[in-house]
C-alpha atoms as a PDB file:
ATOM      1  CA  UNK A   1     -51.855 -32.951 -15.211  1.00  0.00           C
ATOM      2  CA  UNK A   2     -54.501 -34.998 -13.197  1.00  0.00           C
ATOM      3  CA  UNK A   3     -55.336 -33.488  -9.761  1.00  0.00           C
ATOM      4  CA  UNK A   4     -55.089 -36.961  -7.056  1.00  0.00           C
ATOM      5  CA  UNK A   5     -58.589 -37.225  -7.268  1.00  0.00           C
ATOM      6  CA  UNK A   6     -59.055 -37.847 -10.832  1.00  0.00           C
ATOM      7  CA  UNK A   7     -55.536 -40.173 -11.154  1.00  0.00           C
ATOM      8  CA  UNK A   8     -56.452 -42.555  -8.488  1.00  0.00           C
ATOM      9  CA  UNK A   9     -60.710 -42.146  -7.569  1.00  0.00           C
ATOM     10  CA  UNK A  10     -59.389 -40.813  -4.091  1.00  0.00           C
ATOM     11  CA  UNK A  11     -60.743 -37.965  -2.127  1.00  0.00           C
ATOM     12  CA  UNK A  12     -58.781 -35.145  -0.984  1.00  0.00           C
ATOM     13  CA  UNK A  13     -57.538 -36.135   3.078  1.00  0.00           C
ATOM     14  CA  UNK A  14     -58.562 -33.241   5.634  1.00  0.00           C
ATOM     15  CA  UNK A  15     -56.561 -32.068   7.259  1.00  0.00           C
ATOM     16  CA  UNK A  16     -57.796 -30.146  10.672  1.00  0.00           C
ATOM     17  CA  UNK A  17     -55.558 -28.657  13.102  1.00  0.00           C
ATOM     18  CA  UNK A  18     -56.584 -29.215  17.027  1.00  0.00           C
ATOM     19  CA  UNK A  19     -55.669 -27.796  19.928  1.00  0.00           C
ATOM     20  CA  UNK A  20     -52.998 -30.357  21.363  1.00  0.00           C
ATOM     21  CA  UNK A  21     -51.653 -31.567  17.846  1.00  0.00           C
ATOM     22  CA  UNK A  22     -52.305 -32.693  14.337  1.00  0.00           C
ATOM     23  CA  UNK A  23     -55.304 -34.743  12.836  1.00  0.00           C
ATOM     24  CA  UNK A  24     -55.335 -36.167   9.221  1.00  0.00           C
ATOM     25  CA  UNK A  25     -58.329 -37.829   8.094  1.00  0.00           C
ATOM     26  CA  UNK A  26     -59.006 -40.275   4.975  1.00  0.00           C
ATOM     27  CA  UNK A  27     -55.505 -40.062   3.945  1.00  0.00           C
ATOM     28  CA  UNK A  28     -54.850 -42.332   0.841  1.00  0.00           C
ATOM     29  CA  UNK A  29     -51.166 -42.897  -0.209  1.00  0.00           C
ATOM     30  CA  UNK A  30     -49.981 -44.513  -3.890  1.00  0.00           C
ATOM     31  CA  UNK A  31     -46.834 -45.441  -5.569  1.00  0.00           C
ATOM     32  CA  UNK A  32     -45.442 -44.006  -8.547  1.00  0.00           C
ATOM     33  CA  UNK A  33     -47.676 -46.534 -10.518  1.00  0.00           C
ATOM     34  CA  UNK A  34     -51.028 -46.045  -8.971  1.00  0.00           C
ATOM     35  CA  UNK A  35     -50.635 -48.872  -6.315  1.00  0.00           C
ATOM     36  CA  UNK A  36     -52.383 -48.392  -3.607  1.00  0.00           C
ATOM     37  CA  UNK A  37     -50.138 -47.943  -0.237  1.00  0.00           C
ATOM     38  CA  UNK A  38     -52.981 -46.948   2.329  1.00  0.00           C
ATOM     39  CA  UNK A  39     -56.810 -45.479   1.674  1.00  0.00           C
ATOM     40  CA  UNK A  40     -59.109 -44.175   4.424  1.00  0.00           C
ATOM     41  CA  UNK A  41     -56.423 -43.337   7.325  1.00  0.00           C
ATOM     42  CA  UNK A  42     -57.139 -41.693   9.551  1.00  0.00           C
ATOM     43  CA  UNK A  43     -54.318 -40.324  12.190  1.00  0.00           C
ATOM     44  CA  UNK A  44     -54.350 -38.057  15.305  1.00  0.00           C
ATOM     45  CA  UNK A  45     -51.027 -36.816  16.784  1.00  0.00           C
ATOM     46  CA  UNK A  46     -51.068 -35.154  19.930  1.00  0.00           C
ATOM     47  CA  UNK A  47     -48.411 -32.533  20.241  1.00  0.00           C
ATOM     48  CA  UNK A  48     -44.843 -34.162  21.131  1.00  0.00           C
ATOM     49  CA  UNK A  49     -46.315 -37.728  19.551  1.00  0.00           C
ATOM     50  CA  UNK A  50     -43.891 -39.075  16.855  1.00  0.00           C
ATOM     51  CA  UNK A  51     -45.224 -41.497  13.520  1.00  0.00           C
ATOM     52  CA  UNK A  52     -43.073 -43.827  11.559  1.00  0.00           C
ATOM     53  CA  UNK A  53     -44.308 -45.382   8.411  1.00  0.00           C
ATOM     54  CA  UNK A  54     -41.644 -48.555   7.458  1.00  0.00           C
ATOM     55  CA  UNK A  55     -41.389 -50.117   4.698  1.00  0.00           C
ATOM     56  CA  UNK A  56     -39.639 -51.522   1.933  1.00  0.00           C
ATOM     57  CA  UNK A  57     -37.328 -48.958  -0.128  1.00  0.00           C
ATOM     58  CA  UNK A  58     -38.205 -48.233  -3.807  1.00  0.00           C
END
């Protein structure tokens, strides 16, 4: 099996806990068939913040 890296040419996201919450940085996300959804987030969530991704189902 191919590690995320080698399947898609995307880096491993950090992920790096702060003191009031959560950061995530150059997240990439891909569908089943290697479309890409998102490349180079980056997020911060402070403790008590909420996230929704939306989007189409399937």
């Amino acid at each position: 099996m191919l590690s995320t890296e080698e399947q898609h040419g995307a880096q491993q996201p950090e992920i790096s806990e702060v003191s009031d919450g959560i950061a995530l940085e150059n997240v990439a996300l891909f569908r089943h068939n290697g479309e890409v959804l998102l490349d180079g987030i980056n997020i911060k969530l402070k403790s008590g913040d909420s996230l929704l991704i939306r989007g189409p189902s399937g």
